[in-house]
Protein backbone atom coordinates (compact mmCIF):
# COMPACT_ATOMS: atom_id res chain seq x y z
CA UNK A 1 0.00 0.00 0.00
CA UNK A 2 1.36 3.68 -0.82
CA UNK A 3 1.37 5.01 2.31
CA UNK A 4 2.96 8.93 1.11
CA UNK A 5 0.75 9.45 -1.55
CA UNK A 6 -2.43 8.01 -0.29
CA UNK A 7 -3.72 8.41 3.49
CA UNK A 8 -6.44 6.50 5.08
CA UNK A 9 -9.66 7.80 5.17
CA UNK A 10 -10.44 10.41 8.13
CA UNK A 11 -13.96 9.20 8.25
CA UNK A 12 -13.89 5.76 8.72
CA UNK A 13 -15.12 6.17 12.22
CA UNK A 14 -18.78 7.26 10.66
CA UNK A 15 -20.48 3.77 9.96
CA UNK A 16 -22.49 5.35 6.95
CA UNK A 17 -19.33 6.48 4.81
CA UNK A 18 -17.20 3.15 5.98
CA UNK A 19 -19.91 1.38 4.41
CA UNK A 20 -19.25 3.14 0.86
CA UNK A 21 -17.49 1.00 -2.09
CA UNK A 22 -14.46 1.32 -3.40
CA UNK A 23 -15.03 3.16 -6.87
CA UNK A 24 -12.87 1.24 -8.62
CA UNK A 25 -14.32 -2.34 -8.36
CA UNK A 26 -17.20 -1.54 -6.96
CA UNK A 27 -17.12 -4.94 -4.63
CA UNK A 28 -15.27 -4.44 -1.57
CA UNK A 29 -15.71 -1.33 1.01
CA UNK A 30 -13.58 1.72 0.23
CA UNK A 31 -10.70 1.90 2.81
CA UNK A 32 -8.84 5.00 1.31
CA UNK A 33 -9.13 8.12 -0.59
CA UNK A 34 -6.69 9.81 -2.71
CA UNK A 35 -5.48 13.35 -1.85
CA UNK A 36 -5.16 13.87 -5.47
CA UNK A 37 -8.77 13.07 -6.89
CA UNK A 38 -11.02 12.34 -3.83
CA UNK A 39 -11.27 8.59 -4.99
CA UNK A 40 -12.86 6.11 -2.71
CA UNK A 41 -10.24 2.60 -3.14
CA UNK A 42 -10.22 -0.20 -1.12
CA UNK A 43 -6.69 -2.18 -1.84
CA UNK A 44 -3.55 -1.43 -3.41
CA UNK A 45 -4.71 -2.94 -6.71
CA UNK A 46 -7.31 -0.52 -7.24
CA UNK A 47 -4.97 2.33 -6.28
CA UNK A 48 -3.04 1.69 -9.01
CA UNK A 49 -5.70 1.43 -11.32
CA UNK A 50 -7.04 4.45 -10.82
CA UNK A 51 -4.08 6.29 -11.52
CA UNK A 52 -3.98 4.80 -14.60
CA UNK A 53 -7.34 5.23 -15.96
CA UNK A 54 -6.94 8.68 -14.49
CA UNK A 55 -3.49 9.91 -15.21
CA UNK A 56 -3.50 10.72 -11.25
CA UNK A 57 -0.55 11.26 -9.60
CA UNK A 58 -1.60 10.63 -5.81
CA UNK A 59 -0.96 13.93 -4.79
CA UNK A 60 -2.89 17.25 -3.82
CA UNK A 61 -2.54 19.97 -6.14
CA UNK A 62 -0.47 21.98 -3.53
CA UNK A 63 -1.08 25.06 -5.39
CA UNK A 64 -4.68 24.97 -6.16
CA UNK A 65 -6.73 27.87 -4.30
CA UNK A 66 -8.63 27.12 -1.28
CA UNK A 67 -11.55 29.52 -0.29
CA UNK A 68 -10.99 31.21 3.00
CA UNK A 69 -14.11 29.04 4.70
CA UNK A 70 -11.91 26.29 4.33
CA UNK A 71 -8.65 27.07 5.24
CA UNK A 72 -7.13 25.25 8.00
CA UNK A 73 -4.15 24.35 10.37
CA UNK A 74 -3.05 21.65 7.80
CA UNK A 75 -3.46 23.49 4.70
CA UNK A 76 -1.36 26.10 6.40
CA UNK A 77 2.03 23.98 6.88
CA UNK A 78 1.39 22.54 3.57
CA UNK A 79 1.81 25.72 2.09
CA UNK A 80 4.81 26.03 4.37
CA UNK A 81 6.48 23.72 2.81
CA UNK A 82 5.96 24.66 -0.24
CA UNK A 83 7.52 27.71 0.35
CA UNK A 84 10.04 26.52 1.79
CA UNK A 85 11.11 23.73 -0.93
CA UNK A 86 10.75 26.42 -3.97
CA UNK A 87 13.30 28.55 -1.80
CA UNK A 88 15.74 25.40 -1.07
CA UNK A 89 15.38 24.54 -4.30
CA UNK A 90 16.20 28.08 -6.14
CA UNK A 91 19.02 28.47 -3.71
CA UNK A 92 20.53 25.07 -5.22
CA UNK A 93 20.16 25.73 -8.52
CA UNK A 94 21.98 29.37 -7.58
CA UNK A 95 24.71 27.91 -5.83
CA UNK A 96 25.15 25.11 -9.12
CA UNK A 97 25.12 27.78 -11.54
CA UNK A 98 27.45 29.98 -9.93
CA UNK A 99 29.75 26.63 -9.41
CA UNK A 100 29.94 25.75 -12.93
CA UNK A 101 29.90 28.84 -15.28
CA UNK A 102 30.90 31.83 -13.04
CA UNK A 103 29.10 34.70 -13.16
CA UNK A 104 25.83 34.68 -14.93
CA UNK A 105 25.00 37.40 -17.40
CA UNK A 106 21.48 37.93 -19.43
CA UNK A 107 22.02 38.45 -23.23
CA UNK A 108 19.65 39.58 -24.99
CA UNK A 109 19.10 37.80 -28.45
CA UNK A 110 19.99 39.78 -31.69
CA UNK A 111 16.62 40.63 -32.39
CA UNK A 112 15.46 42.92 -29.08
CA UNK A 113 19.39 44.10 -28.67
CA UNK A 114 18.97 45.72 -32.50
CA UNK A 115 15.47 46.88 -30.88
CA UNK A 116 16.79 48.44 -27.72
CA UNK A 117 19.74 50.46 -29.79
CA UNK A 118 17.23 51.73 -32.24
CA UNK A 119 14.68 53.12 -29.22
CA UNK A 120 18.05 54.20 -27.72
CA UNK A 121 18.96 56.44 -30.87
CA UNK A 122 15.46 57.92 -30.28
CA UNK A 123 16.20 58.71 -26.67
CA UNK A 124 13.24 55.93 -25.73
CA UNK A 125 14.60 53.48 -22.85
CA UNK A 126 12.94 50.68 -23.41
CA UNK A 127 13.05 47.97 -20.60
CA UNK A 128 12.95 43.92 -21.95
CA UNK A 129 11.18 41.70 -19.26
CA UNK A 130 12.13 38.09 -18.89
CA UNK A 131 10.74 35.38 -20.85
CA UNK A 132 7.39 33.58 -19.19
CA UNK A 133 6.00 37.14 -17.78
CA UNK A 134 2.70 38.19 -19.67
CA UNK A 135 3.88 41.12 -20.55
CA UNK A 136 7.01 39.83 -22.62
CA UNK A 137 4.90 37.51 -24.38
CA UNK A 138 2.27 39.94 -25.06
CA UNK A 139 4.98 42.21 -27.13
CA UNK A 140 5.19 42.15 -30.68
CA UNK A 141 7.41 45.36 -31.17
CA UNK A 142 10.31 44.66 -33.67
CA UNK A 143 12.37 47.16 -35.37
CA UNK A 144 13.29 46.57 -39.11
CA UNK A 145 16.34 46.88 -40.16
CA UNK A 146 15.82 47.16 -44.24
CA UNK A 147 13.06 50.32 -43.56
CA UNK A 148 14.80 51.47 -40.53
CA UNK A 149 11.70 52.08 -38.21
CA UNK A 150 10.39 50.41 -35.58
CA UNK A 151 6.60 48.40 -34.95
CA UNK A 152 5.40 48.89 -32.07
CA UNK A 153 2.98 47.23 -30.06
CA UNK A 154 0.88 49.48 -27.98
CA UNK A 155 -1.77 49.30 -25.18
CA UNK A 156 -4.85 51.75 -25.37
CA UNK A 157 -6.68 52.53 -21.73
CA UNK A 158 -10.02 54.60 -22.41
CA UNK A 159 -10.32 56.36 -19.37
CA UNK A 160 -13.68 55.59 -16.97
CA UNK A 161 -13.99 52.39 -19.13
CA UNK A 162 -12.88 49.38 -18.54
CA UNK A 163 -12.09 49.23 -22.02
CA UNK A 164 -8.19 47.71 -22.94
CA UNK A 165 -7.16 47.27 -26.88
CA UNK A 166 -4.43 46.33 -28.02
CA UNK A 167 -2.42 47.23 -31.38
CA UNK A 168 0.59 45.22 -33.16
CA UNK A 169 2.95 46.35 -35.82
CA UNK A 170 1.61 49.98 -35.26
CA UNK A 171 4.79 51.71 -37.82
CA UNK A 172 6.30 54.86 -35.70
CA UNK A 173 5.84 57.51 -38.41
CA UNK A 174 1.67 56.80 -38.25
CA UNK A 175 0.14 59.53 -36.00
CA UNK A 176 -1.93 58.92 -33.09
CA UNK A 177 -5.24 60.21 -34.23
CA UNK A 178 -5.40 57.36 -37.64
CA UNK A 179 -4.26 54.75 -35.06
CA UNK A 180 -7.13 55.44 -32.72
CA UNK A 181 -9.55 56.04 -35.50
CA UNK A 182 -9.77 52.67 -36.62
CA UNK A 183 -10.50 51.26 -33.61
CA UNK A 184 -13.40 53.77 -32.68
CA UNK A 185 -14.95 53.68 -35.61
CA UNK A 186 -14.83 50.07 -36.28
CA UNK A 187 -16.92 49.62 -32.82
CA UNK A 188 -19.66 51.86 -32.90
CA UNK A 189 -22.21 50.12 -31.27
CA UNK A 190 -19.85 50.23 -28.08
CA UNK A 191 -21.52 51.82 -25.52
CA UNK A 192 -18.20 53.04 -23.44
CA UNK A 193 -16.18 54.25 -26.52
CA UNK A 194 -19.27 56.00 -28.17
CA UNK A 195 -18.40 59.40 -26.21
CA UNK A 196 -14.72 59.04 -27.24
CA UNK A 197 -15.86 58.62 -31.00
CA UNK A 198 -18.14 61.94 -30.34
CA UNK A 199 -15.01 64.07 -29.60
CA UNK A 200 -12.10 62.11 -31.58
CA UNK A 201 -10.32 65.43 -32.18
CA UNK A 202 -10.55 66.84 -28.83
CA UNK A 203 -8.69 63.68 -26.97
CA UNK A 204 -6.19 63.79 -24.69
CA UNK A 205 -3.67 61.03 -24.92
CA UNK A 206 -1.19 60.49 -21.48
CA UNK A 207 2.19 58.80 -21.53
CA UNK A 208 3.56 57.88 -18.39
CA UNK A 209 7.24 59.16 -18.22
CA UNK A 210 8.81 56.62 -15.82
CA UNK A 211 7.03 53.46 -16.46
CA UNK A 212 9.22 51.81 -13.37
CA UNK A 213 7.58 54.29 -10.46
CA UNK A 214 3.74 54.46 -9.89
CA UNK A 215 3.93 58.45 -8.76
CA UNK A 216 5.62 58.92 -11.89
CA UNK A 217 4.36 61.72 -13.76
CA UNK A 218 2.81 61.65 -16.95
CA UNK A 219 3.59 63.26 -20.62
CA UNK A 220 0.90 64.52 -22.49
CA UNK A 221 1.00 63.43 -26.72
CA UNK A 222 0.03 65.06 -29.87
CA UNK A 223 -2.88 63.44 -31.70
CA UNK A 224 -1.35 64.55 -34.63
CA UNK A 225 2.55 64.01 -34.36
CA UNK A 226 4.21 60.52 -35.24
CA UNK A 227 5.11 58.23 -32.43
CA UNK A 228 8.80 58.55 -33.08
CA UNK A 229 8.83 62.56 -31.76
CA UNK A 230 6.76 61.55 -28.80
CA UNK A 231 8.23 58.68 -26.89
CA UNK A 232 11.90 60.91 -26.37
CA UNK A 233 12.84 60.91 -22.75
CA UNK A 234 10.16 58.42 -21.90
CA UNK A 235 11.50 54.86 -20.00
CA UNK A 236 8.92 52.10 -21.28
CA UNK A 237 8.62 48.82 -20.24
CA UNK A 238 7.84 46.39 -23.28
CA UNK A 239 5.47 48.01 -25.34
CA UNK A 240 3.71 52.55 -24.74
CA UNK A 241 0.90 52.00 -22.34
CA UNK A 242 -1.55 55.14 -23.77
CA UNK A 243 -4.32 56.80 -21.39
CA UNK A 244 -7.13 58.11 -23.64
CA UNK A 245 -8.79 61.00 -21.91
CA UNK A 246 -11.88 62.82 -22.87
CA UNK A 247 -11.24 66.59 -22.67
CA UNK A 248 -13.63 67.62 -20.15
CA UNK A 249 -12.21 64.34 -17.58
CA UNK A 250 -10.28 65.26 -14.78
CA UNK A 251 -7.04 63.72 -13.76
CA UNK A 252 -5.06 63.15 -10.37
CA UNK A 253 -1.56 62.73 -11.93
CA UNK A 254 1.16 65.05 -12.36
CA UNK A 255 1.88 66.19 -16.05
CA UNK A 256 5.19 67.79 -17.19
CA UNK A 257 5.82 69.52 -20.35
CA UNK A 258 8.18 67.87 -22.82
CA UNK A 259 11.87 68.35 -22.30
CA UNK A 260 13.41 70.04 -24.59
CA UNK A 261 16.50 68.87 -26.94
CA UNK A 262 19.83 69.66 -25.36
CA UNK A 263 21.88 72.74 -26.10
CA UNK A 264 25.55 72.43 -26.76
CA UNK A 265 27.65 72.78 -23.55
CA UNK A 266 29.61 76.25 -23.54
CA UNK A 267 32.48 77.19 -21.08
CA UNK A 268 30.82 80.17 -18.86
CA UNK A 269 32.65 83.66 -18.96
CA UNK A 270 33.99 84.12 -15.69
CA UNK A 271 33.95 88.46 -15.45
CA UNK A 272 35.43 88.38 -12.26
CA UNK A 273 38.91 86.87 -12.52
CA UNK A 274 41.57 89.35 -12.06
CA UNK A 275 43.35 90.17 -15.59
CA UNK A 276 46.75 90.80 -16.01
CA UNK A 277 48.24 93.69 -14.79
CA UNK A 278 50.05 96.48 -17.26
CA UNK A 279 48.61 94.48 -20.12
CA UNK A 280 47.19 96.58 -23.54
CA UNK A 281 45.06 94.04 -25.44
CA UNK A 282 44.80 94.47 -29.13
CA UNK A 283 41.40 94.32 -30.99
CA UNK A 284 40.87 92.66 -34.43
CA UNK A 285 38.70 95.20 -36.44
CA UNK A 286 36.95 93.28 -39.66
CA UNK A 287 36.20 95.59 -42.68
CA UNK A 288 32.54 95.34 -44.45
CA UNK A 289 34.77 93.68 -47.56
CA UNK A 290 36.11 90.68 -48.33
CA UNK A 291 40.07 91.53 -47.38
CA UNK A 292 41.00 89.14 -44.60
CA UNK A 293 41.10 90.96 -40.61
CA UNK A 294 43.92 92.72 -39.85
CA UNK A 295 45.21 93.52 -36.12
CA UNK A 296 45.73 96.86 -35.10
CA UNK A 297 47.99 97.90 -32.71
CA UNK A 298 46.05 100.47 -30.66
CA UNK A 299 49.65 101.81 -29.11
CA UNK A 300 50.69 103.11 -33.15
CA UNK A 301 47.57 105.06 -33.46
CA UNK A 302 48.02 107.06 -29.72
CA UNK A 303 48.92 110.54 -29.82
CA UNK A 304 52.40 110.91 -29.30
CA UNK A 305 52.22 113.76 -26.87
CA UNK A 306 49.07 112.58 -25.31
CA UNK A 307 51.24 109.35 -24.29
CA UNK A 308 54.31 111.55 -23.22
CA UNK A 309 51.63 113.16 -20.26
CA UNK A 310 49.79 109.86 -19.33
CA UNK A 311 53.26 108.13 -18.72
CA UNK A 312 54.65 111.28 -16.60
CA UNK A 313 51.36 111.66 -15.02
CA UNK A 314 51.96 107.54 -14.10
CA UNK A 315 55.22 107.80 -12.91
CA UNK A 316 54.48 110.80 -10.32
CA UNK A 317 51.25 108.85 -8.85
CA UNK A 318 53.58 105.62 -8.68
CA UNK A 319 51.72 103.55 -11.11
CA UNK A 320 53.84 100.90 -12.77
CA UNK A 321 54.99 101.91 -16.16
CA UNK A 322 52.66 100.71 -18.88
CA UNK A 323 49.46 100.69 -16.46
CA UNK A 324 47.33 103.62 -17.97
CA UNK A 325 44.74 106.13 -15.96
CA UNK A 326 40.85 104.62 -16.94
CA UNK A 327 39.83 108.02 -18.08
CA UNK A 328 42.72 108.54 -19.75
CA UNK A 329 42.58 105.18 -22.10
CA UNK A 330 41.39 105.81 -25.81
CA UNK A 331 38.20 104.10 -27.01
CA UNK A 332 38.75 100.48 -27.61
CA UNK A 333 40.78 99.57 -25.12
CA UNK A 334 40.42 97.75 -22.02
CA UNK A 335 41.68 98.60 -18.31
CA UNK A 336 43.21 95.65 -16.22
CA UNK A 337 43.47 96.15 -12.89
């Protein structure tokens, strides 16, 4: 008899249910009932014809739900165990893997690495889930390489609705408003969408900018612009998740206006450093022709005698020589002090 997979029936004590069949050969009385199935058996024969007429594996489905009404003491340490089995058993296979091939790093295949540099060219951070999660298998976006543009899949959430469409191989030069169209106008009998379809050129279309943080705030898009120009500065996670507004709704998020494109870098001008002392600069003067710019010495074109005074004048008030008197200095050139 299979003692682990099959336990002895809890009501044998009740004379009414002892005196049940087995369900299996219907001749003797049922001593046992399997935690798998609920079937009544009554030797070790019929146990193991049950589980093959039944594909049964003589165990309970550990992870099938249990209402709240009938949770109990035992259920609770089964589910214990499980616990604590997955986590013995993902800390082996972590310890084996890190054994044999070192450290572990995720590659991304060909495909959604050329993906990921493309959205990266268009300032998009675009954030690949693992394979198995909904969400990853969901995701048709690809980007083709012969056209050079990428198909996106994206999400549309009409807002006050619980209305959710989806849209595959959506090309990122089609606008917003041709995309939505379709899909309001191809459902008109639709109760929820029929005020959206009312005011199709009034709609307000949201972006979340940080798809990672729930408080993040949200971007709002142009109906009429191409997807490319709108998803800039935006981290997404898979595929755009779109909020469809109607413009008289009200909203409780945060929007932000769109960043705008970075400006070169230029070194600041710094107009309080000290300059050099007893220095005459020289100015470049450029003629309205075409002859190239020649540079002037300012120190040719003084006045002789007007020179003579400022350096006598200098050398009785102790300034060094070649340090000129600020009201003295001719237009066009520059004090240092």
């Amino acid at each position: 008899m299979e003692v682990e997979e099959e336990t002895p029936s809890s009501s044998s004590s009740n004379p009414k249910q002892s005196s049940s069949l087995c369900e299996e050969c219907s001749i003797n009385p049922s001593k046992y009932r399997c935690p798998g199935c609920s079937i009544r058996s009554c030797s070790l024969a019929c146990v193991k014809s049950h589980k093959t007429r039944t594909c049964c594996t003589g165990k309970r489905p550990r992870t099938q739900f249990v209402p709240l009404s009938q949770f109990d003491e035992n259920l609770l340490i089964s589910d214990y165990n499980l616990l604590e089995e997955t986590k013995r058993i993902a800390e082996s296979a972590k310890r084996k893997r890190d054994g044999s091939f070192g450290q572990f790093y995720f590659k991304l295949p060909f495909k959604l690495k050329t993906l990921k540099n493309a959205a990266a060219r268009q300032k998009t951070h675009l954030l690949l889930l693992p394979n198995g999660m909904s969400k990853r298998d969901k995701n048709q976006t690809y980007y083709n390489q012969r056209k050079n543009f990428i198909s996106w899949t994206i999400e549309w959430r009409f807002h006050s609705t619980d209305v959710v469409l989806v849209d595959n191989g959506v090309d990122e030069n089609t606008n917003l408003c041709s995309i939505i169209e379709k899909h309001i106008k191809a459902n008109p009998c639709n109760n929820q969408l029929r005020p959206f379809c009312e005011q199709l050129d009034s709609l307000r279309f949201f972006i979340r900018k940080n798809a990672k943080g729930t408080k993040s705030p949200f971007r709002e898009l142009d109906i009429k612009a191409p997807i490319s120009q709108q998803l800039a500065n935006t981290i997404i996670v898979e595929y755009p998740v779109i909020h469809v507004f109607l413009p008289s709704a009200s909203y409780d998020f945060e929007i932000i206006d769109d960043v705008t494109p970075l400006s070169q870098k230029s070194e600041p001008v710094n107009d309080n450093l000290p300059s050099p002392k007893g220095i005459l600069y020289r100015e470049e003067e450029v003629e309205d022709d075409n002859s190239d710019p020649h540079i002037l010495d300012l120190m040719k074109y003084m006045n002789p005698e007007l020179a003579m005074e400022l350096s006598e004048s200098n050398s009785k008030q102790g300034v060094p020589e070649g340090l000129m008197v600020e009201e003295e200095l001719e237009e066009g050139e520059i004090p240092s002090f």
